[in-house]
C-alpha atoms as a PDB file:
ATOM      1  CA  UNK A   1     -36.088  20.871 249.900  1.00  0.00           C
ATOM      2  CA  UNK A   2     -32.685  21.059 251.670  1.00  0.00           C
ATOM      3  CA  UNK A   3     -31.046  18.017 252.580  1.00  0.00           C
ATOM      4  CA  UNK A   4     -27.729  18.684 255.095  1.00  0.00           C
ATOM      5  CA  UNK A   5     -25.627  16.907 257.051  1.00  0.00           C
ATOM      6  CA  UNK A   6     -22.031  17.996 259.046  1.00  0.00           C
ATOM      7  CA  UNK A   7     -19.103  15.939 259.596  1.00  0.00           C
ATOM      8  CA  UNK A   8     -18.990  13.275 257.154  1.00  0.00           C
ATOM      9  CA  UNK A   9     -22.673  12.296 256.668  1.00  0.00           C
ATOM     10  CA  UNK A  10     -24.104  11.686 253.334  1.00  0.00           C
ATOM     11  CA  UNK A  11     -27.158  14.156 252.056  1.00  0.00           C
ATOM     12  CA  UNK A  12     -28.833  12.918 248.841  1.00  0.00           C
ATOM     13  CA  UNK A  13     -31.995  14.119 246.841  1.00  0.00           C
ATOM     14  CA  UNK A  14     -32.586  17.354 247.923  1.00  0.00           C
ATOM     15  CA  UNK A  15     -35.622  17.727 245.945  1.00  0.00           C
ATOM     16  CA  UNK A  16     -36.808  13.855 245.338  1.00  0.00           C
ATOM     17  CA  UNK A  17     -35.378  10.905 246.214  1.00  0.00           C
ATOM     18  CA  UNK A  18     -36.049   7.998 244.222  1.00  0.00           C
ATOM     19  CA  UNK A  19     -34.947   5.006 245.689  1.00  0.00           C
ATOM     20  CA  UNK A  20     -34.378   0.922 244.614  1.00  0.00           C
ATOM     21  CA  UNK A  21     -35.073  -1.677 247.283  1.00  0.00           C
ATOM     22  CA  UNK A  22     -33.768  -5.848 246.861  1.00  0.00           C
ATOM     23  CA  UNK A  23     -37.274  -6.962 245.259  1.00  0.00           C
ATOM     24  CA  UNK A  24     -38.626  -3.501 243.718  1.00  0.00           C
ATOM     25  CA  UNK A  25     -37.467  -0.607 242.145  1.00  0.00           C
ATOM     26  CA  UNK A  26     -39.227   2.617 242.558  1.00  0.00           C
ATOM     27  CA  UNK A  27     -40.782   4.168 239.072  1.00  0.00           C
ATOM     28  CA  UNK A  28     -41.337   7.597 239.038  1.00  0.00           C
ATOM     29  CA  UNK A  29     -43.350   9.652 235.946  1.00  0.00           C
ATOM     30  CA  UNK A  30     -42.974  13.874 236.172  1.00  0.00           C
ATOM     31  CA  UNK A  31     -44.575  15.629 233.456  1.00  0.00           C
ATOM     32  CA  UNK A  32     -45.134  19.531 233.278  1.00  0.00           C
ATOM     33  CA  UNK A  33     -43.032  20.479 236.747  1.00  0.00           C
ATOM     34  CA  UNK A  34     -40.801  22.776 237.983  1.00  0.00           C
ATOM     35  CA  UNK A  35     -37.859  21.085 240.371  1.00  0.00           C
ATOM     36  CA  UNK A  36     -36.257  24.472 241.792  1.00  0.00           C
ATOM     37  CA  UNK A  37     -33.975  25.310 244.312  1.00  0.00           C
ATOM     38  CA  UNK A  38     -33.084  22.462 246.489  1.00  0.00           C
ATOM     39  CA  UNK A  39     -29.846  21.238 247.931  1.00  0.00           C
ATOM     40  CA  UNK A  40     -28.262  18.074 249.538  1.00  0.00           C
ATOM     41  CA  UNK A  41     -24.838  19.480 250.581  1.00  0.00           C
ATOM     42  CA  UNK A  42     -22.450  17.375 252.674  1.00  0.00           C
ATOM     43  CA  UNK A  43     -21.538  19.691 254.859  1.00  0.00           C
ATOM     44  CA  UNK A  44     -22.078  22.600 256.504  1.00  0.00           C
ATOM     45  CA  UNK A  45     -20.174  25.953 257.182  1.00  0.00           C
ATOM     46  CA  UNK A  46     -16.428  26.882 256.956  1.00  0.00           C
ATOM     47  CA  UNK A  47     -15.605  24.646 259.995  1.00  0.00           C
ATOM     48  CA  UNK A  48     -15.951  21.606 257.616  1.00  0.00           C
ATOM     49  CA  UNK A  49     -13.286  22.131 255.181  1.00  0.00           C
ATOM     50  CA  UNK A  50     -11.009  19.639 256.477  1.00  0.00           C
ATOM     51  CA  UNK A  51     -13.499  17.445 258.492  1.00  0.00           C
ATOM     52  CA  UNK A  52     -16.125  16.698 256.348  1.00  0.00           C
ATOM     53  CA  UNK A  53     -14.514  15.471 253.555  1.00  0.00           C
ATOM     54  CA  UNK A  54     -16.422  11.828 253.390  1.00  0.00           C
ATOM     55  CA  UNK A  55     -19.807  13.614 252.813  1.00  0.00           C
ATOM     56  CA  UNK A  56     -20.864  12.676 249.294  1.00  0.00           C
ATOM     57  CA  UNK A  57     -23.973  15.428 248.962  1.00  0.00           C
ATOM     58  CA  UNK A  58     -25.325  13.764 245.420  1.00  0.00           C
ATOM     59  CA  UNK A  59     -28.660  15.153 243.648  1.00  0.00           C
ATOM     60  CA  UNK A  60     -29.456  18.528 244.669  1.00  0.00           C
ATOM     61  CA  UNK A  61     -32.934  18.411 242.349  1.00  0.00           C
ATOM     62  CA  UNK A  62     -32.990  14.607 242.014  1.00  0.00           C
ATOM     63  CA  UNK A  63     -31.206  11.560 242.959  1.00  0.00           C
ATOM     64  CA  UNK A  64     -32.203   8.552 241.164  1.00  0.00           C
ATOM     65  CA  UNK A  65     -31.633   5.097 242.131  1.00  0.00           C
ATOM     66  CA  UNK A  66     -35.023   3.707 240.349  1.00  0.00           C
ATOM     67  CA  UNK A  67     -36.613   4.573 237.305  1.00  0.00           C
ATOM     68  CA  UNK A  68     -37.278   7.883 236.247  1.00  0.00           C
ATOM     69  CA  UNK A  69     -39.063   9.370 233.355  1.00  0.00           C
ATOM     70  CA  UNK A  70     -39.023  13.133 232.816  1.00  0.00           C
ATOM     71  CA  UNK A  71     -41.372  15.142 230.258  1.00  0.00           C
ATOM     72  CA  UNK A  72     -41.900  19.205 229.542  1.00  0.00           C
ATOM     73  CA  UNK A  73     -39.817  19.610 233.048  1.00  0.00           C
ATOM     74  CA  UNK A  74     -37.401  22.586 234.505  1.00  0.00           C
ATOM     75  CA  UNK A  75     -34.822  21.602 237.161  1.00  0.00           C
ATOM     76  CA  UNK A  76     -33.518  25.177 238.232  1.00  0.00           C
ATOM     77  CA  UNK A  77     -30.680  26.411 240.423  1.00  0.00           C
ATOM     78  CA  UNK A  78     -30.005  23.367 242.181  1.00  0.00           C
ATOM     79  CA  UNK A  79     -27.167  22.546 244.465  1.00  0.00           C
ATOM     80  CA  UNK A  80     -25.130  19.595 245.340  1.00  0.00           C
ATOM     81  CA  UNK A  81     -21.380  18.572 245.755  1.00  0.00           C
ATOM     82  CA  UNK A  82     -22.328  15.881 242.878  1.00  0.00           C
ATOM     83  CA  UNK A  83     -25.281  16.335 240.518  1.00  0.00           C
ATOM     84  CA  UNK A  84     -26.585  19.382 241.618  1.00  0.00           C
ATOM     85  CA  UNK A  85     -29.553  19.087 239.139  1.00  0.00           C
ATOM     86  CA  UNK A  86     -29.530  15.579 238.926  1.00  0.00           C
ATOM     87  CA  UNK A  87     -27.635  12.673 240.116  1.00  0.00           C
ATOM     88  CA  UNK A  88     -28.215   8.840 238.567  1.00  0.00           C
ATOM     89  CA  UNK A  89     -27.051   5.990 240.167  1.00  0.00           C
ATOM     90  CA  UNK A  90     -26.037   2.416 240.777  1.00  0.00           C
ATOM     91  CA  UNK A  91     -26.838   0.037 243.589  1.00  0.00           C
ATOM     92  CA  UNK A  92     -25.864  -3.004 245.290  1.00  0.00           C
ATOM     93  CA  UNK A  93     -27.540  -4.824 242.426  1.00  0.00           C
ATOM     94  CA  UNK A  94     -29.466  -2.498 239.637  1.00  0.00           C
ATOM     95  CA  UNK A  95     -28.845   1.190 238.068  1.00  0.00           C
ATOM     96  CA  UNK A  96     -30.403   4.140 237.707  1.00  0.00           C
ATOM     97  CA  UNK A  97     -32.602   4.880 234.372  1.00  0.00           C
ATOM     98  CA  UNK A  98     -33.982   8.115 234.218  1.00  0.00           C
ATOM     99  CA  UNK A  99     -35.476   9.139 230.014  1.00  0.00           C
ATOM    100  CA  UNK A 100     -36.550  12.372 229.392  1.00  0.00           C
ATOM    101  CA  UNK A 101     -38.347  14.376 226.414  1.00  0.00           C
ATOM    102  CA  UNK A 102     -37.870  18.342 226.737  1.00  0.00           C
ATOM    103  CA  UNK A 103     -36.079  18.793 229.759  1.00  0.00           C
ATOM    104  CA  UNK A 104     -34.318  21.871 230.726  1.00  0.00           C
ATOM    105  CA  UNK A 105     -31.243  21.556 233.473  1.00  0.00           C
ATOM    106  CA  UNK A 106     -30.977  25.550 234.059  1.00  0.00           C
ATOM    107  CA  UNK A 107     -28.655  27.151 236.588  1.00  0.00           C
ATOM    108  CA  UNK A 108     -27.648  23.870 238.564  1.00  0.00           C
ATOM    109  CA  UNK A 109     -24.344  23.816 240.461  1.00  0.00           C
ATOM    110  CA  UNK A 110     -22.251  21.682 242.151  1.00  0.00           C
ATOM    111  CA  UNK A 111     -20.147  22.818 244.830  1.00  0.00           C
ATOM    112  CA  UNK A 112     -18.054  21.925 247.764  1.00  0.00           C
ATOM    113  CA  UNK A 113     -17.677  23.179 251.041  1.00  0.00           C
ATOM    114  CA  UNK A 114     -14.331  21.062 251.733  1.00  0.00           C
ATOM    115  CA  UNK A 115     -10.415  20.700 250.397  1.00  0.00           C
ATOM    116  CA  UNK A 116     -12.362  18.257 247.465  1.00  0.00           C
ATOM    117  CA  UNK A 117     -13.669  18.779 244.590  1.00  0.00           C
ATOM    118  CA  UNK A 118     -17.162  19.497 243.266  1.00  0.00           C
ATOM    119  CA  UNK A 119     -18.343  17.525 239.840  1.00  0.00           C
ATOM    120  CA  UNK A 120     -21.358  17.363 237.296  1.00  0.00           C
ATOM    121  CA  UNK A 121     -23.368  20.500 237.988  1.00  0.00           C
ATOM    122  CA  UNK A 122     -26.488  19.605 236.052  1.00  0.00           C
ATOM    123  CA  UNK A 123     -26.347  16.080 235.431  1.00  0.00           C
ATOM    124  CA  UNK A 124     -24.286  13.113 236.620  1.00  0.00           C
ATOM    125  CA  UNK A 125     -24.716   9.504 235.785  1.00  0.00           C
ATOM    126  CA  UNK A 126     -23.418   6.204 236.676  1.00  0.00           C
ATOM    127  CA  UNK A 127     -26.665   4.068 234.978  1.00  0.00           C
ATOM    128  CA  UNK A 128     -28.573   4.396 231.749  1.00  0.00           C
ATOM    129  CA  UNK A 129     -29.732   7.825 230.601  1.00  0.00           C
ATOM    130  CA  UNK A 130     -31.507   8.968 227.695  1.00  0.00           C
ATOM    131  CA  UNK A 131     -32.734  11.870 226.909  1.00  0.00           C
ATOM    132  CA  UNK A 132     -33.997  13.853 223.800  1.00  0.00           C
ATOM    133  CA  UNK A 133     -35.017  17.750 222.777  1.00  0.00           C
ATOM    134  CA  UNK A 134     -33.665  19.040 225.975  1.00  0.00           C
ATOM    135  CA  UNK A 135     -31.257  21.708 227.216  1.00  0.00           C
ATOM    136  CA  UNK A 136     -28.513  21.511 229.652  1.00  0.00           C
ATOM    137  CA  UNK A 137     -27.428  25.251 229.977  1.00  0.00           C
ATOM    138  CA  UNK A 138     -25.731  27.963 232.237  1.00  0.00           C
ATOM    139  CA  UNK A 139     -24.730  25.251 235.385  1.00  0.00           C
ATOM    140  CA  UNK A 140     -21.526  25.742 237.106  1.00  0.00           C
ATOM    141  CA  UNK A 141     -19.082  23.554 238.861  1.00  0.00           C
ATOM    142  CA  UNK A 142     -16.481  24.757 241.377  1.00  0.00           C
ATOM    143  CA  UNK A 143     -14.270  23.976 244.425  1.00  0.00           C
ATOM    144  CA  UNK A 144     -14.290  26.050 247.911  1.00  0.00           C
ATOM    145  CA  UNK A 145     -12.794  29.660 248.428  1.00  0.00           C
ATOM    146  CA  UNK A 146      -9.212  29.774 247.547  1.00  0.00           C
ATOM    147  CA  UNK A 147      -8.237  30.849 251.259  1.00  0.00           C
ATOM    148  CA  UNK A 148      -7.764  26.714 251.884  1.00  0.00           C
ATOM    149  CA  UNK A 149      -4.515  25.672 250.926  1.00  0.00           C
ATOM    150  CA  UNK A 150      -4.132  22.979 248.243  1.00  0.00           C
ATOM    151  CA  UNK A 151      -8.176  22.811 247.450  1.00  0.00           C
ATOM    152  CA  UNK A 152      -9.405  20.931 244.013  1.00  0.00           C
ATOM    153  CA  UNK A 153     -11.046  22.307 241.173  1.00  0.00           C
ATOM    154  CA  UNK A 154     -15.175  22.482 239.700  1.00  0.00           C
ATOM    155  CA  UNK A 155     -15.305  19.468 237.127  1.00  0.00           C
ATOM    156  CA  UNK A 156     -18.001  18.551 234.764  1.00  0.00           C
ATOM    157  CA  UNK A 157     -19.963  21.422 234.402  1.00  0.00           C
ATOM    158  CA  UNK A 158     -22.924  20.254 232.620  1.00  0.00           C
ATOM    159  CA  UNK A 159     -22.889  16.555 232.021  1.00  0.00           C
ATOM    160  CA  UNK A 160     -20.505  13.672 233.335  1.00  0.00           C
ATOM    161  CA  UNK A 161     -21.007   9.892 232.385  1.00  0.00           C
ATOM    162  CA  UNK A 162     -19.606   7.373 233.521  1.00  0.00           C
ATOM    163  CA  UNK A 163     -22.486   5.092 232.203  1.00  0.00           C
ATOM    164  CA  UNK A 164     -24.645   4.869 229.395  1.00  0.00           C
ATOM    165  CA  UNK A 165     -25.689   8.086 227.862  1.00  0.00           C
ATOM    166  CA  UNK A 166     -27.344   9.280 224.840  1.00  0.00           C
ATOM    167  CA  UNK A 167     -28.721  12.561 224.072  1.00  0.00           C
ATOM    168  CA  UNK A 168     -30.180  13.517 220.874  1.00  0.00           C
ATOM    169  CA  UNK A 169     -30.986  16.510 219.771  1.00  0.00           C
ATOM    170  CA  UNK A 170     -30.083  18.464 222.816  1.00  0.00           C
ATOM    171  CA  UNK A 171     -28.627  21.832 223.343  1.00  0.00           C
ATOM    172  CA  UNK A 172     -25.534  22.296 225.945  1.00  0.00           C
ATOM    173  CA  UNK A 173     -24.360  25.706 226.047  1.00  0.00           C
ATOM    174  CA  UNK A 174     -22.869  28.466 228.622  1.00  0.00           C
ATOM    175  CA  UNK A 175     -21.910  25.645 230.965  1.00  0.00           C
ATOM    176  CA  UNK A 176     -18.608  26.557 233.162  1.00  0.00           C
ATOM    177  CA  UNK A 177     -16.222  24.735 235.085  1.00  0.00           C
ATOM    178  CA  UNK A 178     -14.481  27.252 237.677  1.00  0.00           C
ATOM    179  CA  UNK A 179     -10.286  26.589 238.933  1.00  0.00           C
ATOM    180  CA  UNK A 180      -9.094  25.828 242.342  1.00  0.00           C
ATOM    181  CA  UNK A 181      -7.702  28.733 243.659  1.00  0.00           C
ATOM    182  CA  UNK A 182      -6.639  30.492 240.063  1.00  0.00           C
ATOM    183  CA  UNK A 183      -3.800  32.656 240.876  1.00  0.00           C
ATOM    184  CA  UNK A 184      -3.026  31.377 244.174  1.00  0.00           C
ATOM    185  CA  UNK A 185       0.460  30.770 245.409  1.00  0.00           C
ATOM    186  CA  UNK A 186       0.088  27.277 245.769  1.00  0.00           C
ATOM    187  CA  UNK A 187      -1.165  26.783 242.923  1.00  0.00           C
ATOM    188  CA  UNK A 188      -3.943  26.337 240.407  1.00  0.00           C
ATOM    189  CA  UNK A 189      -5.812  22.875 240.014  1.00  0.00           C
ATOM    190  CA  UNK A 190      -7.823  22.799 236.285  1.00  0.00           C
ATOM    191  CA  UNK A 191     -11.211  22.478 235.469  1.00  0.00           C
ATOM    192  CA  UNK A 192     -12.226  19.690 233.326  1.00  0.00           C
ATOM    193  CA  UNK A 193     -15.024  19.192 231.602  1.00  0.00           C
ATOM    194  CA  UNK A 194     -17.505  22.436 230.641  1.00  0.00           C
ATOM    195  CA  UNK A 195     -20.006  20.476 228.740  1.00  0.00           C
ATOM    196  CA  UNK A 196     -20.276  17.136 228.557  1.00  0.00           C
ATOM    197  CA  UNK A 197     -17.838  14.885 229.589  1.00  0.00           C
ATOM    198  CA  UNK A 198     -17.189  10.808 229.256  1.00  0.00           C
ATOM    199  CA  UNK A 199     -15.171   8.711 232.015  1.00  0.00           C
ATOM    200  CA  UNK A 200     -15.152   4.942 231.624  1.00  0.00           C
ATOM    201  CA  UNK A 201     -18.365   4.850 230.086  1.00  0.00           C
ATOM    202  CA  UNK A 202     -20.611   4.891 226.526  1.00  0.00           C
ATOM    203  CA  UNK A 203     -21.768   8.427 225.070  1.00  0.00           C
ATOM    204  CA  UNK A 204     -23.181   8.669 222.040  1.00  0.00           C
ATOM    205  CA  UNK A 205     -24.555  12.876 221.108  1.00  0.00           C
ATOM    206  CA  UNK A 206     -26.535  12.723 218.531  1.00  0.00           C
ATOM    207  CA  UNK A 207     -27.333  16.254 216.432  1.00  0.00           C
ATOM    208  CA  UNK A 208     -26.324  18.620 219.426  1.00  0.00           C
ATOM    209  CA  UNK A 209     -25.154  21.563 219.892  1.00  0.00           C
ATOM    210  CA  UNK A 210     -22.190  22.040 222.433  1.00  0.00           C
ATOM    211  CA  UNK A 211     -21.154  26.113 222.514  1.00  0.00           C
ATOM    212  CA  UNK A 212     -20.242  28.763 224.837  1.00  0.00           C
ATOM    213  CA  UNK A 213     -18.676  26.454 227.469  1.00  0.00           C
ATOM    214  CA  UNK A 214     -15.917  26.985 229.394  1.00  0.00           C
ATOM    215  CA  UNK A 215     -13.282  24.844 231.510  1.00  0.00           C
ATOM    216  CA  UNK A 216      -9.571  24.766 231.360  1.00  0.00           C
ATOM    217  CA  UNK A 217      -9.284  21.671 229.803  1.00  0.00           C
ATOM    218  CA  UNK A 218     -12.111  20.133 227.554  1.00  0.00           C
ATOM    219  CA  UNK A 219     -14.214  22.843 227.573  1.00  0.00           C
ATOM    220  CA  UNK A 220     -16.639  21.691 224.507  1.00  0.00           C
ATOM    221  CA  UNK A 221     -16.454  17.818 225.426  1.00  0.00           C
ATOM    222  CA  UNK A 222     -13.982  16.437 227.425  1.00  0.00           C
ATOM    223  CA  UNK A 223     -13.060  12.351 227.728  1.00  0.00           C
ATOM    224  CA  UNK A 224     -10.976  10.078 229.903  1.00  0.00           C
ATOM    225  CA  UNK A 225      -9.927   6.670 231.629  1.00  0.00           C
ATOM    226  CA  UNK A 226     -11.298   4.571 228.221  1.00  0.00           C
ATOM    227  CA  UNK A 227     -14.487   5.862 227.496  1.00  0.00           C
ATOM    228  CA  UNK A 228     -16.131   5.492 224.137  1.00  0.00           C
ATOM    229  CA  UNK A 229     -17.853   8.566 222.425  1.00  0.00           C
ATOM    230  CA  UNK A 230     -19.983   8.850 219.398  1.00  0.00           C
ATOM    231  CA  UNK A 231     -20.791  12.566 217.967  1.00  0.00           C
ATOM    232  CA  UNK A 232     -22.470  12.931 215.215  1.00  0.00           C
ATOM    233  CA  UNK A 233     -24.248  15.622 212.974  1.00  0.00           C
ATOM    234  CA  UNK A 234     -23.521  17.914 215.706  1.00  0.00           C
ATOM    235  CA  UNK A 235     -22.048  21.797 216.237  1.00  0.00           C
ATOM    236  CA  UNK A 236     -19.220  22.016 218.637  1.00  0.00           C
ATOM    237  CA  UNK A 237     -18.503  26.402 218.150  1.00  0.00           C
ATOM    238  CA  UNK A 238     -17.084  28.421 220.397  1.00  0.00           C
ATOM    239  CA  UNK A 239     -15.738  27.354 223.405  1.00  0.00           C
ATOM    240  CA  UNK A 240     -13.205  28.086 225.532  1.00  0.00           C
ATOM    241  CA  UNK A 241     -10.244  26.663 227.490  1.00  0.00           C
ATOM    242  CA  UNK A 242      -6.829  27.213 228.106  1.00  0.00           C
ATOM    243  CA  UNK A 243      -5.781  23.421 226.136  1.00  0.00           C
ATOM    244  CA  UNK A 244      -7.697  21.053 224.298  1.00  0.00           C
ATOM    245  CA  UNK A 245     -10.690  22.875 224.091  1.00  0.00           C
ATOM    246  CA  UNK A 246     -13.719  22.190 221.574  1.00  0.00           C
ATOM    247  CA  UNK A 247     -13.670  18.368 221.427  1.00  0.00           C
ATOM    248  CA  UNK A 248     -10.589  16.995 223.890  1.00  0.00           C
ATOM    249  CA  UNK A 249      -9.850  13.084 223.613  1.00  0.00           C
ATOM    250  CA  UNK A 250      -7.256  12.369 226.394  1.00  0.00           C
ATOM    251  CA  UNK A 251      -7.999   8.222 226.671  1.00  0.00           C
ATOM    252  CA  UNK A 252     -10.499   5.951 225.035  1.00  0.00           C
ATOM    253  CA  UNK A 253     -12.367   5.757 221.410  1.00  0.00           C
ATOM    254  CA  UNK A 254     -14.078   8.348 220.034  1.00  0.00           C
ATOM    255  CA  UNK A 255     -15.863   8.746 216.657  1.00  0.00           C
ATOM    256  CA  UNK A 256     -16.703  11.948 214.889  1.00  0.00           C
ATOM    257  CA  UNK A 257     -18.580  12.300 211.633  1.00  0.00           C
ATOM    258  CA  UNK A 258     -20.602  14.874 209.949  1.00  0.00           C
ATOM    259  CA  UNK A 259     -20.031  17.424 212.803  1.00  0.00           C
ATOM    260  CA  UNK A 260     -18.565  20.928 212.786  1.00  0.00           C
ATOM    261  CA  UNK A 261     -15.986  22.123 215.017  1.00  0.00           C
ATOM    262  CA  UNK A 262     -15.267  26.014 214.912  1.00  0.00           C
ATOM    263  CA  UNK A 263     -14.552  29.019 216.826  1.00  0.00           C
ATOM    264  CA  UNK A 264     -13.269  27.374 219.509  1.00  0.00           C
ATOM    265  CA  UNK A 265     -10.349  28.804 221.669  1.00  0.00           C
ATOM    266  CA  UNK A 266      -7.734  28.073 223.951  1.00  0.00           C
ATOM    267  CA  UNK A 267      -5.785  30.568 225.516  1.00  0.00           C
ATOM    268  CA  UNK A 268      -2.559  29.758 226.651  1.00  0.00           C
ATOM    269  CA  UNK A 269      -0.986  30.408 230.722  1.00  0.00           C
ATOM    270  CA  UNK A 270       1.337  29.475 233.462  1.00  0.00           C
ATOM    271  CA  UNK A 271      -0.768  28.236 236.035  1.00  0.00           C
ATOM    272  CA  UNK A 272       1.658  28.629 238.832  1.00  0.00           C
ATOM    273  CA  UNK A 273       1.750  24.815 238.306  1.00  0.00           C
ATOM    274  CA  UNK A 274       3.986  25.605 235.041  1.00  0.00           C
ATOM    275  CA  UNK A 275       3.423  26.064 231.113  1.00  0.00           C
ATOM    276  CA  UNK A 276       0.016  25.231 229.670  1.00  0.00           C
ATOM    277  CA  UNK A 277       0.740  25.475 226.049  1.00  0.00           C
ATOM    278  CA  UNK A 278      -2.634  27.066 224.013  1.00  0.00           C
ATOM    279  CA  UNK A 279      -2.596  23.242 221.729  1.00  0.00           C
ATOM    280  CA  UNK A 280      -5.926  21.747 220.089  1.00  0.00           C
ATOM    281  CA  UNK A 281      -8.633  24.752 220.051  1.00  0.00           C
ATOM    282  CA  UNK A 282     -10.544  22.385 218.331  1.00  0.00           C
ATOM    283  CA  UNK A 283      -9.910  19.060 218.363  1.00  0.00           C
ATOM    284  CA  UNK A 284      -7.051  16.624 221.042  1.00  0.00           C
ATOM    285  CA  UNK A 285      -6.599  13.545 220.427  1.00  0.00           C
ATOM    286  CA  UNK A 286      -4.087  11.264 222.467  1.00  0.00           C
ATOM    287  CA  UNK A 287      -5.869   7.934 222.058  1.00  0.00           C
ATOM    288  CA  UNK A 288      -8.079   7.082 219.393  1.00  0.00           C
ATOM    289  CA  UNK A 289     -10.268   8.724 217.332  1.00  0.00           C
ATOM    290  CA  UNK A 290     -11.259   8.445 213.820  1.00  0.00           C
ATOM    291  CA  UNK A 291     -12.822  11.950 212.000  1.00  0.00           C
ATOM    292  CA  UNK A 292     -15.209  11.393 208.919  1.00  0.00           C
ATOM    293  CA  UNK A 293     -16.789  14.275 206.735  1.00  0.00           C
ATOM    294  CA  UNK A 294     -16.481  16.709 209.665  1.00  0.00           C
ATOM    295  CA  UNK A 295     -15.826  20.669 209.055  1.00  0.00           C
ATOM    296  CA  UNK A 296     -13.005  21.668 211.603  1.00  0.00           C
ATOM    297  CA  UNK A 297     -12.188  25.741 210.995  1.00  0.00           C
ATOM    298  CA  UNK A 298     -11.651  29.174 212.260  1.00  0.00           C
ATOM    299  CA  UNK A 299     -10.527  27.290 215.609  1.00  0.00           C
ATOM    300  CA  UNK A 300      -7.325  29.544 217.782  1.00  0.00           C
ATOM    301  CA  UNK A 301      -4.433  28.718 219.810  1.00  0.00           C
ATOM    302  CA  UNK A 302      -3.876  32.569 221.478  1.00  0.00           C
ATOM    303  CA  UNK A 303      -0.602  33.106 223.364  1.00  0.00           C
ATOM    304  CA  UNK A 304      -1.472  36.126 225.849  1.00  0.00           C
ATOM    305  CA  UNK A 305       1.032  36.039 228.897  1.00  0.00           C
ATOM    306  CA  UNK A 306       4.730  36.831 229.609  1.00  0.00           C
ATOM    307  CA  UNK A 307       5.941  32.751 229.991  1.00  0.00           C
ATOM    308  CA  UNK A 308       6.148  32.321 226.297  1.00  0.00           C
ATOM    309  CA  UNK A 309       3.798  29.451 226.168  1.00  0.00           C
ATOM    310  CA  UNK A 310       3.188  28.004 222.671  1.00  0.00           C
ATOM    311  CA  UNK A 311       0.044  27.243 220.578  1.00  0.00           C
ATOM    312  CA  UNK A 312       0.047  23.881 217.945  1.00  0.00           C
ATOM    313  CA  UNK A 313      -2.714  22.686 216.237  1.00  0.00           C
ATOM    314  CA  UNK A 314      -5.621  24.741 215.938  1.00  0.00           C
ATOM    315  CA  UNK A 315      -7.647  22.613 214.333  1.00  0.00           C
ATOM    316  CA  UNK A 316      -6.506  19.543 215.058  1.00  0.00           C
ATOM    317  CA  UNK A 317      -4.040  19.000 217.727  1.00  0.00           C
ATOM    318  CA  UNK A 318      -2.484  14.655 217.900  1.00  0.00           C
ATOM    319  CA  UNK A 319      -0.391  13.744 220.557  1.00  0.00           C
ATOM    320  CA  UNK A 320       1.696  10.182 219.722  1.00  0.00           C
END
C-alpha cells in the first residue's frame, strides 16, 4: 500500500485503515500475517520542505481508530511521518484499542520530508494499547536531510504513549532515534526517546527488556509533560545517549522496582547548541520517582571531546 498526498494533505493507513464511525466502531481480528512495506507519507519530494508542513502522514502499516486485535503478526519496514508501523488513535468521541499476543514491529520508520519532525517509528498511541510476548526492534526515527536550515530531530524511536499502554513481557531493543542536522552550523536539535517513551499518559512495562537503543536523550526510556510510568522486573542494559540515558525521568511519576539498570552510557558533546554534560547513564530523575529493590551498576558518564563537558551520576543522576 502507499498512501501520498502533496501540499498539506493528510495520508493515513498505508497498509489498513481501520476506521470509527458516530454509531459503530470498526473491529478488526489479524492472526498469522505479514503487514510489510507500506507508507502514508505527507508529502512528496524535496519541493515540500517548507510547504507541506500540515500533512500529518500517521500509520504507515496500520492506523487504528477502531478496535484492533493482533496475534502471531510481523509489521515490517513501514513508513510514516507518525507511526510508521502503527499509529492508534482518538476520535471525535472514542479511542483506539488495538491488543496483541506475539507481535513483532521490525524495521518501521518514521520520517519527514519537511522542516518538522518525524516521531514513533514502530508504534504510536493516543488510546488504549496492550500488548504481550512481542518485540519492538531495529525501527528508526529521523528528521529530513540536514541541507534545510533549522530542521527538527527523529523522536520516539520505538514506542511513544501518550495514552494507556501496557506491555508485558516484551522485548525493545536496537531502536534509534537519529539528530537534526548533527554537526551542522546551525545547529543540532536532539533525539528523544530510543525505546519507549511516555508523554502525558499511563505506561506500565512489565518484565521487559529495553537494550541497545539509542537517542540523545532518553535513549532506554524516556518521559515527559506528567506522565506516569510503572517498570517492573525488567532489564534496562546498554543503551546509549549523550544525557540521561538508560531510564530518563524529565516530568511526571515514575516507579521502579525489581529492575536492573546497567551498562548504559552517555557520552558527553557540544552540540553546536552548547555543553551537553555526559549526567545519568543510568537513571535521571527531575520529578518524581521512587526506586525499590532495583540493581543500578556498571552504568558510564564518558567525556570524549575538546569542550570539557562533565559527567555526574552514573548510576543515578537527581536534579532538585
Amino acid at each position: 500500500g502507499d498512501a501520498r498526498f502533496g501540499y498539506g494533505g493528510d495520508a493515513v493507513g498505508g497498509g489498513i485503515y481501520i476506521a470509527c464511525g458516530d454509531l459503530l466502531c470498526a473491529h478488526l481480528v489479524v492472526t498469522g500475517t505479514r503487514i510489510a512495506v507500506n507508507r502514508a507519507t505527507g508529502g512528496v519530494g524535496y519541493e515540500d520542505y517548507y510547504v507541506n508542513f500540515d500533512g500529518e502522514g500517521a500509520g504507515g502499516g496500520i492506523l487504528n481508530a477502531g478496535r484492533l486485535a493482533l496475534a502471531d503478526t510481523t509489521i515490517y519496514a513501514n513508513k510514516a511521518r507518525r507511526g510508521g508501523g502503527v499509529s492508534n488513535i482518538c476520535g471525535d468521541a472514542v479511542c483506539g484499542e488495538i491488543s496483541g499476543r506475539r507481535v513483532h514491529f521490525i524495521g518501521n520508520q518514521a520520517r519527514t520530508e519537511n522542516i518538522w519532525g518525524a516521531f514513533a517509528g514502530g508504534l504510536s498511541n493516543q488510546g488504549l494499547v496492550a500488548l504481550q510476548d512481542s518485540e519492538i526492534i531495529q525501527n528508526l526515527s529521523s528528521g529530513p536531510p540536514c541541507f534545510i536550515e533549522f530542521t527538527d530531530a527523529g523522536h520516539y524511536a520505538g514506542v511513544f504513549n501518550s495514552g494507556v499502554m501496557t506491555l508485558t513481557r516484551t522485548l525493545i531493543a536496537d531502536n534509534q532515534g537519529f539528530d537534526g542536522c548533527l554537526g551542522h552550523p546551525y545547529g543540532v536539535v536532539e533525539s528523544r526517546g530510543g525505546g519507549v517513551a511516555n508523554a502525558q499518559g499511563q505506561l506500565a512495562l512489565h518484565n521487559v527488556v529495553v537494550t541497545e537503543n539509542r537517542a540523545a536523550v532518553g535513549a532506554g526510556i524516556y518521559q515527559r509533560e506528567g506522565g506516569d510510568t510503572w517498570l517492573e522486573n525488567s532489564i534496562v542494559m546498554s543503551n546509549r545517549g549523550h544525557f540521561c540515558v538508560g531510564i530518563c525521568n524529565q516530568s511526571g511519576r515514575m516507579t521502579i522496582a525489581k529492575v536492573t539498570v546497567s551498562h548504559n552510557q552517555a557520552i558527553g558533546r557540544n552540540s553546536g547548541r552548547g555543553r551537553e554534560d555526559a549526567d545519568g547513564a543510568g537513571v535521571w530523575n527531575g520529578d518524581q520517582m521512587e526506586v525499590m529493590q532495583a540493581n543500578i551498576h556498571a552504568n558510564s558518564g564518558v567525556v570524549n571531546d575538546g569542550f570539557y563537558p562533565s559527567a555526574f551520576g552514573g548510576g543515578i543522576y537527581n536534579r532538585g
